[in-house]
PDB file of N, CA and C in Angstrom:
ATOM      1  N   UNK A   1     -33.765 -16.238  -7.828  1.00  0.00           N
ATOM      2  CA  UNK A   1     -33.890 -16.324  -6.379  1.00  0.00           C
ATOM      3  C   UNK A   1     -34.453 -14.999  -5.858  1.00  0.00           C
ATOM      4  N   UNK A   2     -35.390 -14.935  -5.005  1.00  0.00           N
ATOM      5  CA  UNK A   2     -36.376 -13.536  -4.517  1.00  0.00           C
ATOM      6  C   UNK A   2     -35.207 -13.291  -3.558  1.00  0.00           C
ATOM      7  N   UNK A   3     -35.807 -12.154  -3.321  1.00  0.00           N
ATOM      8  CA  UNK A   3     -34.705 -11.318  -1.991  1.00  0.00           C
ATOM      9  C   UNK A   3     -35.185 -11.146  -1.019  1.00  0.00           C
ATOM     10  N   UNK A   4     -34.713 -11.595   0.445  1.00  0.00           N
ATOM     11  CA  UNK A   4     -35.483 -11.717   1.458  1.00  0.00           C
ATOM     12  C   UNK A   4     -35.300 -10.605   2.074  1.00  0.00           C
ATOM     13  N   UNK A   5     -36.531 -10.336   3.202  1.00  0.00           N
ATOM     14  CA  UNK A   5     -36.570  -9.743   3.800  1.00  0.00           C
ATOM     15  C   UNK A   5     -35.308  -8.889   4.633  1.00  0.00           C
ATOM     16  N   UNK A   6     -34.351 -10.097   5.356  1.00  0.00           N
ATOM     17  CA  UNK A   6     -33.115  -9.780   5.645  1.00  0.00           C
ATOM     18  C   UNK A   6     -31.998  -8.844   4.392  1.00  0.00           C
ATOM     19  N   UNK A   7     -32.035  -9.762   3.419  1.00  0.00           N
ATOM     20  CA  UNK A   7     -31.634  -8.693   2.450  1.00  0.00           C
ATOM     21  C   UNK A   7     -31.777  -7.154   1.890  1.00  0.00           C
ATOM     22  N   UNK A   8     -33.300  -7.070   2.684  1.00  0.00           N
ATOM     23  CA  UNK A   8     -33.544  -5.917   2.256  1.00  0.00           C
ATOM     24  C   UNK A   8     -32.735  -4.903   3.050  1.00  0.00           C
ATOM     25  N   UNK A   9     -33.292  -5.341   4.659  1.00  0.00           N
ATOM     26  CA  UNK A   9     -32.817  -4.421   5.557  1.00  0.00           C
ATOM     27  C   UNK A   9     -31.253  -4.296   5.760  1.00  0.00           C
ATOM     28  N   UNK A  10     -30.737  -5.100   5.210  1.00  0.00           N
ATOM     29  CA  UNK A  10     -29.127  -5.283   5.196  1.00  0.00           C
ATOM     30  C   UNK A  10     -28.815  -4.197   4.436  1.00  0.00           C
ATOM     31  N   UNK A  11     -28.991  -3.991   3.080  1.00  0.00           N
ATOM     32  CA  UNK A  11     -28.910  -3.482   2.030  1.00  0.00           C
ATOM     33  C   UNK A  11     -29.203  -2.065   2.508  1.00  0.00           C
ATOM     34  N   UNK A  12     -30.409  -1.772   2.809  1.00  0.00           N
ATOM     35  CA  UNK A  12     -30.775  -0.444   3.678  1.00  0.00           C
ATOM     36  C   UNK A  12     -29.815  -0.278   4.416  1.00  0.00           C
ATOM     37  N   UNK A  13     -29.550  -0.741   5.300  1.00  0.00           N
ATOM     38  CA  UNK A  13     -28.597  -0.209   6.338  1.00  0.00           C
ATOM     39  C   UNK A  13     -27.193   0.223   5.787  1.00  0.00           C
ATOM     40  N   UNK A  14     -26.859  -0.390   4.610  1.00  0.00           N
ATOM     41  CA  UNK A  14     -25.243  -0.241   4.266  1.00  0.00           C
ATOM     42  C   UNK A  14     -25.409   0.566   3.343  1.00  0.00           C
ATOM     43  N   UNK A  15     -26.744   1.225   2.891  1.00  0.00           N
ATOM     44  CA  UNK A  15     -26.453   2.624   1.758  1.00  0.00           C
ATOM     45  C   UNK A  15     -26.824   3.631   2.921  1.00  0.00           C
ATOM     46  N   UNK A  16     -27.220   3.412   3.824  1.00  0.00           N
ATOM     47  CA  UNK A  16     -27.049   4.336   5.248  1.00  0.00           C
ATOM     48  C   UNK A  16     -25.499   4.684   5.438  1.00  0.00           C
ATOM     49  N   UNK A  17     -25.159   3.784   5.956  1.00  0.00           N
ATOM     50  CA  UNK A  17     -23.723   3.707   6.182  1.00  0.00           C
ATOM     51  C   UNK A  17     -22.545   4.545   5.052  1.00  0.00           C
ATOM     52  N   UNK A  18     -23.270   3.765   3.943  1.00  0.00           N
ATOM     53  CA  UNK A  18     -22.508   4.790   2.721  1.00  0.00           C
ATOM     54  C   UNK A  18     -22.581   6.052   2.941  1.00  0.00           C
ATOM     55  N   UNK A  19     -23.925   6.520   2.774  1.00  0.00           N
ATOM     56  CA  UNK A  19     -24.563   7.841   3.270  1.00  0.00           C
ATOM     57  C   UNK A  19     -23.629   8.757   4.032  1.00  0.00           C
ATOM     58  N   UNK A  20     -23.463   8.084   5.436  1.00  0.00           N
ATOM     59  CA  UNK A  20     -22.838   8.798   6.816  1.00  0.00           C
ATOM     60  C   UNK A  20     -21.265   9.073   6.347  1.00  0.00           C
ATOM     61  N   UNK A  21     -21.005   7.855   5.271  1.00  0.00           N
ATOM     62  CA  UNK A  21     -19.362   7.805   5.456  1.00  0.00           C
ATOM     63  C   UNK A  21     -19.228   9.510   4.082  1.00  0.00           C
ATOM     64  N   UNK A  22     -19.766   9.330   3.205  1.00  0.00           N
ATOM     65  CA  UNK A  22     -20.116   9.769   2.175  1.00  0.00           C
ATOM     66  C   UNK A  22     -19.905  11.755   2.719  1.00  0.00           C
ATOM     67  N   UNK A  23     -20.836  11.586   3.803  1.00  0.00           N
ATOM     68  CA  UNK A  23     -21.396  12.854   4.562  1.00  0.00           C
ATOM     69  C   UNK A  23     -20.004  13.531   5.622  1.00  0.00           C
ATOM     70  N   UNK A  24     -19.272  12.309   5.673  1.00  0.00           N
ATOM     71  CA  UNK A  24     -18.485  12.862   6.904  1.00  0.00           C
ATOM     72  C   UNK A  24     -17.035  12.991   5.991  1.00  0.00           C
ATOM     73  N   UNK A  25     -16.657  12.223   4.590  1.00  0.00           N
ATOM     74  CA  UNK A  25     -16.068  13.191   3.221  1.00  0.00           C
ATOM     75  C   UNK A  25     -15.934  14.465   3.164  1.00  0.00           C
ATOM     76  N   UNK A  26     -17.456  14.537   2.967  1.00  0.00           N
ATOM     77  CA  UNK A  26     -17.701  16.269   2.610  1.00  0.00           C
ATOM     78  C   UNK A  26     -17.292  17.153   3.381  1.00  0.00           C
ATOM     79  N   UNK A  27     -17.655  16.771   4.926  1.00  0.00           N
ATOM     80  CA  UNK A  27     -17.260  17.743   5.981  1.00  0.00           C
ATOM     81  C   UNK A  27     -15.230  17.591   6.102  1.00  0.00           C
ATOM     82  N   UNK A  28     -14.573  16.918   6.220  1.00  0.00           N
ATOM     83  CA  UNK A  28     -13.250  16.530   6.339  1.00  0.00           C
ATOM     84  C   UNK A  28     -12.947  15.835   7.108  1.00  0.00           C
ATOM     85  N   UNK A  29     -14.133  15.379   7.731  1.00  0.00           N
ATOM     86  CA  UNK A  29     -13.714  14.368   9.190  1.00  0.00           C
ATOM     87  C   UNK A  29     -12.975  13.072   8.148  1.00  0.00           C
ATOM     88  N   UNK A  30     -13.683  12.197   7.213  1.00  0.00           N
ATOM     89  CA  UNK A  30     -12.937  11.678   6.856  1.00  0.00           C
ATOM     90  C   UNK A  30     -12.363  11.766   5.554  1.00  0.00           C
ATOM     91  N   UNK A  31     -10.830  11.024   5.298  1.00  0.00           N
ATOM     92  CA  UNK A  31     -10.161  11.413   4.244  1.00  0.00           C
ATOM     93  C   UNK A  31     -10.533  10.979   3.060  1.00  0.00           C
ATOM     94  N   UNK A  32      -9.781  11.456   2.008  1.00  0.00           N
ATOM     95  CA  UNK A  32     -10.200  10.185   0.735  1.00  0.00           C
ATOM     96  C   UNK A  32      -9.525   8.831   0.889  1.00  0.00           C
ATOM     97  N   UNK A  33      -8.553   8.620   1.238  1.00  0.00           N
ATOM     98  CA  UNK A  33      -8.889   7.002   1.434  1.00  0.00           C
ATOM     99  C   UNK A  33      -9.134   6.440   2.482  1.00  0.00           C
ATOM    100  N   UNK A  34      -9.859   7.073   3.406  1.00  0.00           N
ATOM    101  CA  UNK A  34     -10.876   6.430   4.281  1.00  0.00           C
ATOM    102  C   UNK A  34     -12.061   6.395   3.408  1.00  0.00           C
ATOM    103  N   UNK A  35     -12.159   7.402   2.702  1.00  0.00           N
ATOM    104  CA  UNK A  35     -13.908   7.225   1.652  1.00  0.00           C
ATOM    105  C   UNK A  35     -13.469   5.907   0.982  1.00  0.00           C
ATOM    106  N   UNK A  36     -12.059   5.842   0.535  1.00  0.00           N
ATOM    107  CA  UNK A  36     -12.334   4.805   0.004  1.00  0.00           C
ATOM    108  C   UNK A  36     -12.483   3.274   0.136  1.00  0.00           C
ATOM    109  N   UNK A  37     -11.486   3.349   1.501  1.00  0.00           N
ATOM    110  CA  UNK A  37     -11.444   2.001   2.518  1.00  0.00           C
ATOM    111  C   UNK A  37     -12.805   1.584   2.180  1.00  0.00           C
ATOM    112  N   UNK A  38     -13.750   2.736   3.324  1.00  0.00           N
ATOM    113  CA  UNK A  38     -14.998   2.182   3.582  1.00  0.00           C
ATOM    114  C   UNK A  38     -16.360   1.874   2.241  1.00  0.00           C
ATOM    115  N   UNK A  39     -15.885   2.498   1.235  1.00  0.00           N
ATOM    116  CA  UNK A  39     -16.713   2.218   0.009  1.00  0.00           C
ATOM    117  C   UNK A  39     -16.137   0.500  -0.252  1.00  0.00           C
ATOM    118  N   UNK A  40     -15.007   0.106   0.199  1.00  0.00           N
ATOM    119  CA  UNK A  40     -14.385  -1.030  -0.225  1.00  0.00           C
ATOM    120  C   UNK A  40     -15.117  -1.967   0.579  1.00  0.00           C
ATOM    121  N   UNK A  41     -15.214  -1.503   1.835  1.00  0.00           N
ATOM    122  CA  UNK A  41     -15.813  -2.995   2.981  1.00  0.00           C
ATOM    123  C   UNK A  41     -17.142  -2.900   2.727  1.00  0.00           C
ATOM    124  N   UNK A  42     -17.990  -1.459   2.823  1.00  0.00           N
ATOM    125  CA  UNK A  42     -19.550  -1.387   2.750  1.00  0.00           C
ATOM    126  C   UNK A  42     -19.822  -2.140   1.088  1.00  0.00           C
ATOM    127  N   UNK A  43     -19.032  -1.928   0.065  1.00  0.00           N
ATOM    128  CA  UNK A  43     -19.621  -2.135  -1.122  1.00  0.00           C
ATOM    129  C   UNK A  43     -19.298  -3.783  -1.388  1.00  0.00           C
ATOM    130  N   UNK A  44     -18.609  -4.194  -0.616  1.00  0.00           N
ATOM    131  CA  UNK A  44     -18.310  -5.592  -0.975  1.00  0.00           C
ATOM    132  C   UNK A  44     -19.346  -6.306   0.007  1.00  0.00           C
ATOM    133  N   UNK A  45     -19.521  -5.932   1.127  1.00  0.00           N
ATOM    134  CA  UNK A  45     -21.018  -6.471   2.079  1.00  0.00           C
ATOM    135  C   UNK A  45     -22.092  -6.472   0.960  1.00  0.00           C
ATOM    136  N   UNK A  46     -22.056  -5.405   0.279  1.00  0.00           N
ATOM    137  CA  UNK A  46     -22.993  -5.346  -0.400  1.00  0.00           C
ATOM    138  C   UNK A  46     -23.070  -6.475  -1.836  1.00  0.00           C
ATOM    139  N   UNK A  47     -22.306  -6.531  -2.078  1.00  0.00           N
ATOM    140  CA  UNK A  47     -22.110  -7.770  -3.101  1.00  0.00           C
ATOM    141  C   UNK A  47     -22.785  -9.233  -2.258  1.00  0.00           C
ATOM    142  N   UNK A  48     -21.694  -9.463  -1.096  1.00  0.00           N
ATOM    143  CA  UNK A  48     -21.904 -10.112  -0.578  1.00  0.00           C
ATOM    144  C   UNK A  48     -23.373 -10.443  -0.308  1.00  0.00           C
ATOM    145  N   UNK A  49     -24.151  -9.431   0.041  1.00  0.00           N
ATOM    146  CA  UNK A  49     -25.360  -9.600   0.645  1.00  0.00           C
ATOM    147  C   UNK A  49     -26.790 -10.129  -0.605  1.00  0.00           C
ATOM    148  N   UNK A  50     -26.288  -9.652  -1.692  1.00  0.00           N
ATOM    149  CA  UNK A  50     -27.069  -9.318  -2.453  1.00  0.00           C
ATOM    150  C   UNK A  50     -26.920 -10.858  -3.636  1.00  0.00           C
ATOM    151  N   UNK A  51     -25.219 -11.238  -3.550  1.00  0.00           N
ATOM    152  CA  UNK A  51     -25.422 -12.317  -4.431  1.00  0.00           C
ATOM    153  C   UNK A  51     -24.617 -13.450  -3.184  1.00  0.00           C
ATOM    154  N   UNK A  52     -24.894 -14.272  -2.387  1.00  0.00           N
ATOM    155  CA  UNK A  52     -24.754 -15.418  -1.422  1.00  0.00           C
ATOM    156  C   UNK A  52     -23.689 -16.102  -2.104  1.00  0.00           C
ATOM    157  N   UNK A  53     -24.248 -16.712  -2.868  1.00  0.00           N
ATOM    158  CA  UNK A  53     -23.522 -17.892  -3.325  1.00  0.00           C
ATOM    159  C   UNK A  53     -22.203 -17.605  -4.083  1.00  0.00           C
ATOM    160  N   UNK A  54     -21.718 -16.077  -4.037  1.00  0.00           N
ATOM    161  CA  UNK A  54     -19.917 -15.864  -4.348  1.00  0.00           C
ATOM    162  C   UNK A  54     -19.599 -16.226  -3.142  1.00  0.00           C
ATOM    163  N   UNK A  55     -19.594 -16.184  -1.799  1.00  0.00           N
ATOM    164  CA  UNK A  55     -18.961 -16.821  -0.912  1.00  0.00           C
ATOM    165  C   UNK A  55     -19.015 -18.232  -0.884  1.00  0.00           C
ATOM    166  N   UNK A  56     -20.012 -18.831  -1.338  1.00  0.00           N
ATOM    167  CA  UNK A  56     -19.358 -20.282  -1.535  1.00  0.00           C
ATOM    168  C   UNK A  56     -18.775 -20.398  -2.501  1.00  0.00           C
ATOM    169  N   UNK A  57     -18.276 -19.924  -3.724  1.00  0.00           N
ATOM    170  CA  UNK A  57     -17.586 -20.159  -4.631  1.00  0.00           C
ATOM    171  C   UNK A  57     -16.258 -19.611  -4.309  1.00  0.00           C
ATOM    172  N   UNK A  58     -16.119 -19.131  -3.643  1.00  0.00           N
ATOM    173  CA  UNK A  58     -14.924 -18.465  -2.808  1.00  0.00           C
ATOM    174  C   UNK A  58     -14.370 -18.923  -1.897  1.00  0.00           C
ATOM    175  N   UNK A  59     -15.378 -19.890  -1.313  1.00  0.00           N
ATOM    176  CA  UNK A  59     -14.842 -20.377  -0.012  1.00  0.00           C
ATOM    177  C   UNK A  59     -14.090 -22.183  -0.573  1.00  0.00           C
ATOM    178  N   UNK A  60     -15.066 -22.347  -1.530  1.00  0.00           N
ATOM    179  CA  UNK A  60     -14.501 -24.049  -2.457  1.00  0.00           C
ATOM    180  C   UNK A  60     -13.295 -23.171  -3.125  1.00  0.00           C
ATOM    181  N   UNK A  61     -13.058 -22.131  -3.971  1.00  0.00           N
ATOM    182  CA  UNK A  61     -11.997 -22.070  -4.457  1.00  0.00           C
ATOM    183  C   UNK A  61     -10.795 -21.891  -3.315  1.00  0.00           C
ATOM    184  N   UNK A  62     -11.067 -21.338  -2.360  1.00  0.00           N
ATOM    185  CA  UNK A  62      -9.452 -20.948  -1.126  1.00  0.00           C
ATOM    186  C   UNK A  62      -9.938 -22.252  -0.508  1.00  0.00           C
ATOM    187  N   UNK A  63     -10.356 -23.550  -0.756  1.00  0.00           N
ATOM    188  CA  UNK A  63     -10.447 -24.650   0.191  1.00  0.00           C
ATOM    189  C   UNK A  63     -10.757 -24.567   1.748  1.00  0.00           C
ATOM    190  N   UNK A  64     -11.827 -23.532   1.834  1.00  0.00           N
ATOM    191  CA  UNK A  64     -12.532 -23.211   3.425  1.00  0.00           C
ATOM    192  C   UNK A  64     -13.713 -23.962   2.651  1.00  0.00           C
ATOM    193  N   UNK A  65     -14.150 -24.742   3.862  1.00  0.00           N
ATOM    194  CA  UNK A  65     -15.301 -25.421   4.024  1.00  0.00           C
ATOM    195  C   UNK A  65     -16.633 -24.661   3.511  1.00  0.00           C
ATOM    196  N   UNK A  66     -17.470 -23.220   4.160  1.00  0.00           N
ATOM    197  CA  UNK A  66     -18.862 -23.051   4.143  1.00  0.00           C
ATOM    198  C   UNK A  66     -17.984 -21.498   3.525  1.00  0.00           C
ATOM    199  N   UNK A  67     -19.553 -20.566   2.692  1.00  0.00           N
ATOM    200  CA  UNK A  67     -18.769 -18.938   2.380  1.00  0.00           C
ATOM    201  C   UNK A  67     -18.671 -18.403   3.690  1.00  0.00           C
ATOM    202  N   UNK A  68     -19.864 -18.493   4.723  1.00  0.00           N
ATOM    203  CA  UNK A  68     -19.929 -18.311   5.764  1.00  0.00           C
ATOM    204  C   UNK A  68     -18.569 -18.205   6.594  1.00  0.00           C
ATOM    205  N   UNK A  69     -17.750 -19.056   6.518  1.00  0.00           N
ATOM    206  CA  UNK A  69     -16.507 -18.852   7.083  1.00  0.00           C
ATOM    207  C   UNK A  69     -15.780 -18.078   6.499  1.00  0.00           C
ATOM    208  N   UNK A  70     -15.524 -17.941   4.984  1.00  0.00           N
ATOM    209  CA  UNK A  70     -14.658 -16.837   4.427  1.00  0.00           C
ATOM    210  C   UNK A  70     -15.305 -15.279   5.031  1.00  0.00           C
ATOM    211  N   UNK A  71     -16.396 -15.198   5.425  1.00  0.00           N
ATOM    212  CA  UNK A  71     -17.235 -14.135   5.713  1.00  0.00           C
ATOM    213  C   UNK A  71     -16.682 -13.819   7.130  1.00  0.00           C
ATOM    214  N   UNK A  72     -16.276 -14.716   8.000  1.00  0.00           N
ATOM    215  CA  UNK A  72     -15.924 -14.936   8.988  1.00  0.00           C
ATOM    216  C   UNK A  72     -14.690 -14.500   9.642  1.00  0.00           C
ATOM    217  N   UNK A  73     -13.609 -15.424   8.701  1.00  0.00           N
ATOM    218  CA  UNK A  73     -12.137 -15.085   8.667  1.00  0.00           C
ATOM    219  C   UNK A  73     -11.790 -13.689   7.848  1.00  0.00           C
ATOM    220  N   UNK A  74     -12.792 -13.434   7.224  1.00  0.00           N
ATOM    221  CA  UNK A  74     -12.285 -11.935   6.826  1.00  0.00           C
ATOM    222  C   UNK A  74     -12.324 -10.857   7.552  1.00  0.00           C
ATOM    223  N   UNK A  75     -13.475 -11.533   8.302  1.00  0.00           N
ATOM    224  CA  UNK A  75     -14.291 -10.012   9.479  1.00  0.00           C
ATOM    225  C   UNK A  75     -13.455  -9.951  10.181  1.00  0.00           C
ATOM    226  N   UNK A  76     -13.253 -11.204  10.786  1.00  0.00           N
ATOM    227  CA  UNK A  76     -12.298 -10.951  12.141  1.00  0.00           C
ATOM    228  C   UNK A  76     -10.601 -10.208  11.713  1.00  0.00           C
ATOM    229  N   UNK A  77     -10.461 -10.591  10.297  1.00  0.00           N
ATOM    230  CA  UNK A  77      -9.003  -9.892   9.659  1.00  0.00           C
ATOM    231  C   UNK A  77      -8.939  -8.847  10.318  1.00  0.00           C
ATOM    232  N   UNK A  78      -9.855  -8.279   9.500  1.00  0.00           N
ATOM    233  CA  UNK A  78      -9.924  -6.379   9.430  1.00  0.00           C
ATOM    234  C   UNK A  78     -10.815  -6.090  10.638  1.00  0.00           C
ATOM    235  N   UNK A  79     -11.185  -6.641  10.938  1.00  0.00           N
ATOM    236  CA  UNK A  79     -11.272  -5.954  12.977  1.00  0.00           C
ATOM    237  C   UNK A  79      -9.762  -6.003  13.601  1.00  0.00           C
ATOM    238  N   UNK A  80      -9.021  -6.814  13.682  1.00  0.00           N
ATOM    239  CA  UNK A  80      -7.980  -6.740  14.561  1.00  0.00           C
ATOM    240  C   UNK A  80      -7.028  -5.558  13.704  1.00  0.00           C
ATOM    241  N   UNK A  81      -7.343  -5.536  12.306  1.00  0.00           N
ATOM    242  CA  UNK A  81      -6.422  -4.488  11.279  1.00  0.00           C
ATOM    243  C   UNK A  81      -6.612  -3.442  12.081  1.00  0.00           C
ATOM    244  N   UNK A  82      -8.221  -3.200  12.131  1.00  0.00           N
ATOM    245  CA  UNK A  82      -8.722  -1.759  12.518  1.00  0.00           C
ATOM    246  C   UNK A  82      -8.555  -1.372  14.189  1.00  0.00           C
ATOM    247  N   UNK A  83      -8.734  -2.210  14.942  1.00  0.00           N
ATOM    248  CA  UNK A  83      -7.897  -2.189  16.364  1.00  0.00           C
ATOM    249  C   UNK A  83      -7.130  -1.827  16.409  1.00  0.00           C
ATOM    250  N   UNK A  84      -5.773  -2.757  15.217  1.00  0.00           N
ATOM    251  CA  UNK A  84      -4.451  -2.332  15.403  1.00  0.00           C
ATOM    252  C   UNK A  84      -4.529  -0.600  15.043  1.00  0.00           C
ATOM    253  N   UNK A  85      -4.524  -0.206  14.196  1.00  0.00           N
ATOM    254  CA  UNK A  85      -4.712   0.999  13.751  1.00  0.00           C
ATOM    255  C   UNK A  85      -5.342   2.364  15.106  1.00  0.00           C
ATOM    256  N   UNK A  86      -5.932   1.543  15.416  1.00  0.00           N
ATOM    257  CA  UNK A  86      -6.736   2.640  16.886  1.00  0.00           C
ATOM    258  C   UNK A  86      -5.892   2.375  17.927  1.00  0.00           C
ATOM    259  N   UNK A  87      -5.063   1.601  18.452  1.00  0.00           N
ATOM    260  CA  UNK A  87      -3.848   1.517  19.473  1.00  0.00           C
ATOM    261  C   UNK A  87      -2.911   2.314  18.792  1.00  0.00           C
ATOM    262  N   UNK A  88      -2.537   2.180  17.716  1.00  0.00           N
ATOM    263  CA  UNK A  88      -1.506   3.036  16.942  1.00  0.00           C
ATOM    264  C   UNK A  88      -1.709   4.824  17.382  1.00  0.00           C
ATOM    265  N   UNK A  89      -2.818   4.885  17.149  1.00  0.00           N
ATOM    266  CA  UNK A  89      -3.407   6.372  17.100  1.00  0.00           C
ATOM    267  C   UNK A  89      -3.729   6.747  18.389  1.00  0.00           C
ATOM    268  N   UNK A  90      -4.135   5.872  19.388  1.00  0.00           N
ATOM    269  CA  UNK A  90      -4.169   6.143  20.748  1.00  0.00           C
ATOM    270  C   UNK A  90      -3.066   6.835  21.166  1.00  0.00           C
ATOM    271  N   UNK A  91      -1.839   5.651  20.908  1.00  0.00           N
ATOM    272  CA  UNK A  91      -0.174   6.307  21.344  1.00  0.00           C
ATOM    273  C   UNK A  91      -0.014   6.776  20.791  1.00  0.00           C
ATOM    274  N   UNK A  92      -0.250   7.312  19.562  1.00  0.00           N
ATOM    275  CA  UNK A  92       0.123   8.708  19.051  1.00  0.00           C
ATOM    276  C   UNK A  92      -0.427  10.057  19.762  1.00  0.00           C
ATOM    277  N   UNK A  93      -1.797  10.119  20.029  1.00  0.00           N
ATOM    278  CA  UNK A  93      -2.260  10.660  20.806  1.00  0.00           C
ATOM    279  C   UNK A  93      -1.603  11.010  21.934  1.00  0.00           C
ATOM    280  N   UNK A  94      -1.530   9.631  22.887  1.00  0.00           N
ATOM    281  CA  UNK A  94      -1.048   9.894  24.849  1.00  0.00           C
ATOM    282  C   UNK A  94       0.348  10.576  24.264  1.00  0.00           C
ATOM    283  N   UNK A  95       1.307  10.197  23.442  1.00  0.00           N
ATOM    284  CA  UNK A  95       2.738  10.734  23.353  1.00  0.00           C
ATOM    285  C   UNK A  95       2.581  12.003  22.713  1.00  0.00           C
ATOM    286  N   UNK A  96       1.762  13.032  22.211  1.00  0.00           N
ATOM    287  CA  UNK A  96       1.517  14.119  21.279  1.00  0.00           C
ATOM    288  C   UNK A  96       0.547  14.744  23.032  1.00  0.00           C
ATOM    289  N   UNK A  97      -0.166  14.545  23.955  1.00  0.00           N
ATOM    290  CA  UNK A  97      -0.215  14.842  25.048  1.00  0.00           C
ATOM    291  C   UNK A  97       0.545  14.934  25.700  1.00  0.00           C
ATOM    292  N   UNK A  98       1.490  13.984  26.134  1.00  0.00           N
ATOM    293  CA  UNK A  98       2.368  14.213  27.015  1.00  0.00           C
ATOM    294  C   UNK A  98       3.411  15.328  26.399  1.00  0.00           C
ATOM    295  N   UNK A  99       3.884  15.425  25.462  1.00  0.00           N
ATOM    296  CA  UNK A  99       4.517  16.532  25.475  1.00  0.00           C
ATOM    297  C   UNK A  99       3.815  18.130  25.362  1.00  0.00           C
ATOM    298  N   UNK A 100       2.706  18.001  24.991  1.00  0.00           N
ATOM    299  CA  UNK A 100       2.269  19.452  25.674  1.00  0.00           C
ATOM    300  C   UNK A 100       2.691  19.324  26.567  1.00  0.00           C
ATOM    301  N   UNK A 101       1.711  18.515  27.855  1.00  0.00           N
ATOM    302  CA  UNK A 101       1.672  18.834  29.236  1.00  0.00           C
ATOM    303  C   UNK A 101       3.309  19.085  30.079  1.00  0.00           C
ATOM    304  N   UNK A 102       4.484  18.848  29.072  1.00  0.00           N
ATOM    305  CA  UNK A 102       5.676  18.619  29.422  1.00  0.00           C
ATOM    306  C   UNK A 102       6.017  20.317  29.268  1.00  0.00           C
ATOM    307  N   UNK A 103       5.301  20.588  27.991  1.00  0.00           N
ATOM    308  CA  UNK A 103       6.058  22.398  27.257  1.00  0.00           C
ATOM    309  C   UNK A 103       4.871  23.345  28.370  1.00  0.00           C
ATOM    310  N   UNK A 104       3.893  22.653  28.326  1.00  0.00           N
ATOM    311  CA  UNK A 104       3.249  23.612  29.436  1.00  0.00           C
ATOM    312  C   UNK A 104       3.291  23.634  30.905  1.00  0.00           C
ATOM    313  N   UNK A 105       4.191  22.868  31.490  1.00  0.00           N
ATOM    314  CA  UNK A 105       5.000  22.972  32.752  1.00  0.00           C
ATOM    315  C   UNK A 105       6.071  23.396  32.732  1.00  0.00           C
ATOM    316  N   UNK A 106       6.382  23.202  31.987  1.00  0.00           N
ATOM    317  CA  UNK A 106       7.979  23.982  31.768  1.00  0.00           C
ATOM    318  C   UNK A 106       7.870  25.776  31.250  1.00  0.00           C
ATOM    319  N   UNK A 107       6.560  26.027  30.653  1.00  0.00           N
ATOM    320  CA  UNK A 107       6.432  27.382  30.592  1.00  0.00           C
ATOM    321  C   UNK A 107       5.914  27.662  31.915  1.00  0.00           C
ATOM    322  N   UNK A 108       5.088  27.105  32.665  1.00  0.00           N
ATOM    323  CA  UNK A 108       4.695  27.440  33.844  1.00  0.00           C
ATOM    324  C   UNK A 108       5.876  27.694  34.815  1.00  0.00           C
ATOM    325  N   UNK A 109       6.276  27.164  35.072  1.00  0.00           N
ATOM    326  CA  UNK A 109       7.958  26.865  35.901  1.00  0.00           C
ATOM    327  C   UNK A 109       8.474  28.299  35.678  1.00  0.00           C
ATOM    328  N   UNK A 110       8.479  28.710  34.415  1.00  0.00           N
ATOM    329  CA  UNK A 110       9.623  29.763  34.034  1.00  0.00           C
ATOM    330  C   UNK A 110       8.754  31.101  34.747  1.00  0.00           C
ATOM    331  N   UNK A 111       7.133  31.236  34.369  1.00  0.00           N
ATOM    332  CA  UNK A 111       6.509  32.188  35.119  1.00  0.00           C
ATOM    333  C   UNK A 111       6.862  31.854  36.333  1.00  0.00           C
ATOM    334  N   UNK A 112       6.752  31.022  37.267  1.00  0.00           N
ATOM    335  CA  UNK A 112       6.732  31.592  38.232  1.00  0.00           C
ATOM    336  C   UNK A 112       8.382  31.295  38.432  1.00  0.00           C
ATOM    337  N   UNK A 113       9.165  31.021  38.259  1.00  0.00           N
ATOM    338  CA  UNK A 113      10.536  31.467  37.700  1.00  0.00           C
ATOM    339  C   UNK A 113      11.111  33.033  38.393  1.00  0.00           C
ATOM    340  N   UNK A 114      10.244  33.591  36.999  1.00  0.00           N
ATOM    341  CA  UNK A 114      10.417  34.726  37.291  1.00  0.00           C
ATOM    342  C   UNK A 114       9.464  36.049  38.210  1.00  0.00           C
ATOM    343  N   UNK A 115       8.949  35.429  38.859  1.00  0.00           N
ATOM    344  CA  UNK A 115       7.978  36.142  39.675  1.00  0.00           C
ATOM    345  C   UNK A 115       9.046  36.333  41.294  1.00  0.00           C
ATOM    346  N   UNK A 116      10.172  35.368  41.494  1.00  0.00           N
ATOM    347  CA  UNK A 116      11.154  35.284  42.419  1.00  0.00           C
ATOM    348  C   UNK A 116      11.521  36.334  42.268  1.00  0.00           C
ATOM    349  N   UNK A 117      11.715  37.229  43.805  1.00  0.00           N
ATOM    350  CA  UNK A 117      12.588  38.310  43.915  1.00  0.00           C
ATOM    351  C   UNK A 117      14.037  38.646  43.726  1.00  0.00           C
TER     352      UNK A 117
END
């Protein structure tokens, strides 16, 4: 079976992606098992992309109708995974803010505290 056009640029784009994730390793932005998460989702697209017809053999073996849908129900998995994960870290965030802004009013307070005659 030739490789289409779409395949190509797919393929391009996700050793890009490797690339960036690969690049942002090195620097520390991300961890090792974020390198490795994302070697896991980019490199399996890449399977995916490159040989079609494991998603239909995947999709007749878990009894889903088209691969297309296993392609489907997986994406949407690990989007709501990865959502969940970014609300997680949000409130970790606003609650790791709010208590600065709590220790740095309360040091403020004490200056002028003591600035009273």
């Amino acid at each position: 079976m030739p490789i289409s056009l779409t395949q190509i640029f797919l393929t391009l784009f996700l050793v890009f992606a490797l690339s960036r994730v690969y690049l942002r390793y090195k620097d520390g932005t991300v961890t090792q098992f974020g390198l490795l998460f994302w070697l896991v989702v980019f490199g399996s697209a890449l399977v995916v992309i490159l040989y079609p017809n494991l998603t239909t053999n995947l999709a007749q073996a878990l009894g889903i109708g088209r691969g297309a849908d296993v392609i489907i129900y997986t994406s949407i998995t690990l989007l709501f995974y990865l959502v969940f994960r970014l609300y997680v870290y949000m409130q970790d965030i606003k609650h790791d803010i709010t208590e600065i802004v709590k220790k740095l009013a309360l040091k403020d307070e004490k200056k002028d505290a003591s600035k009273i005659p």
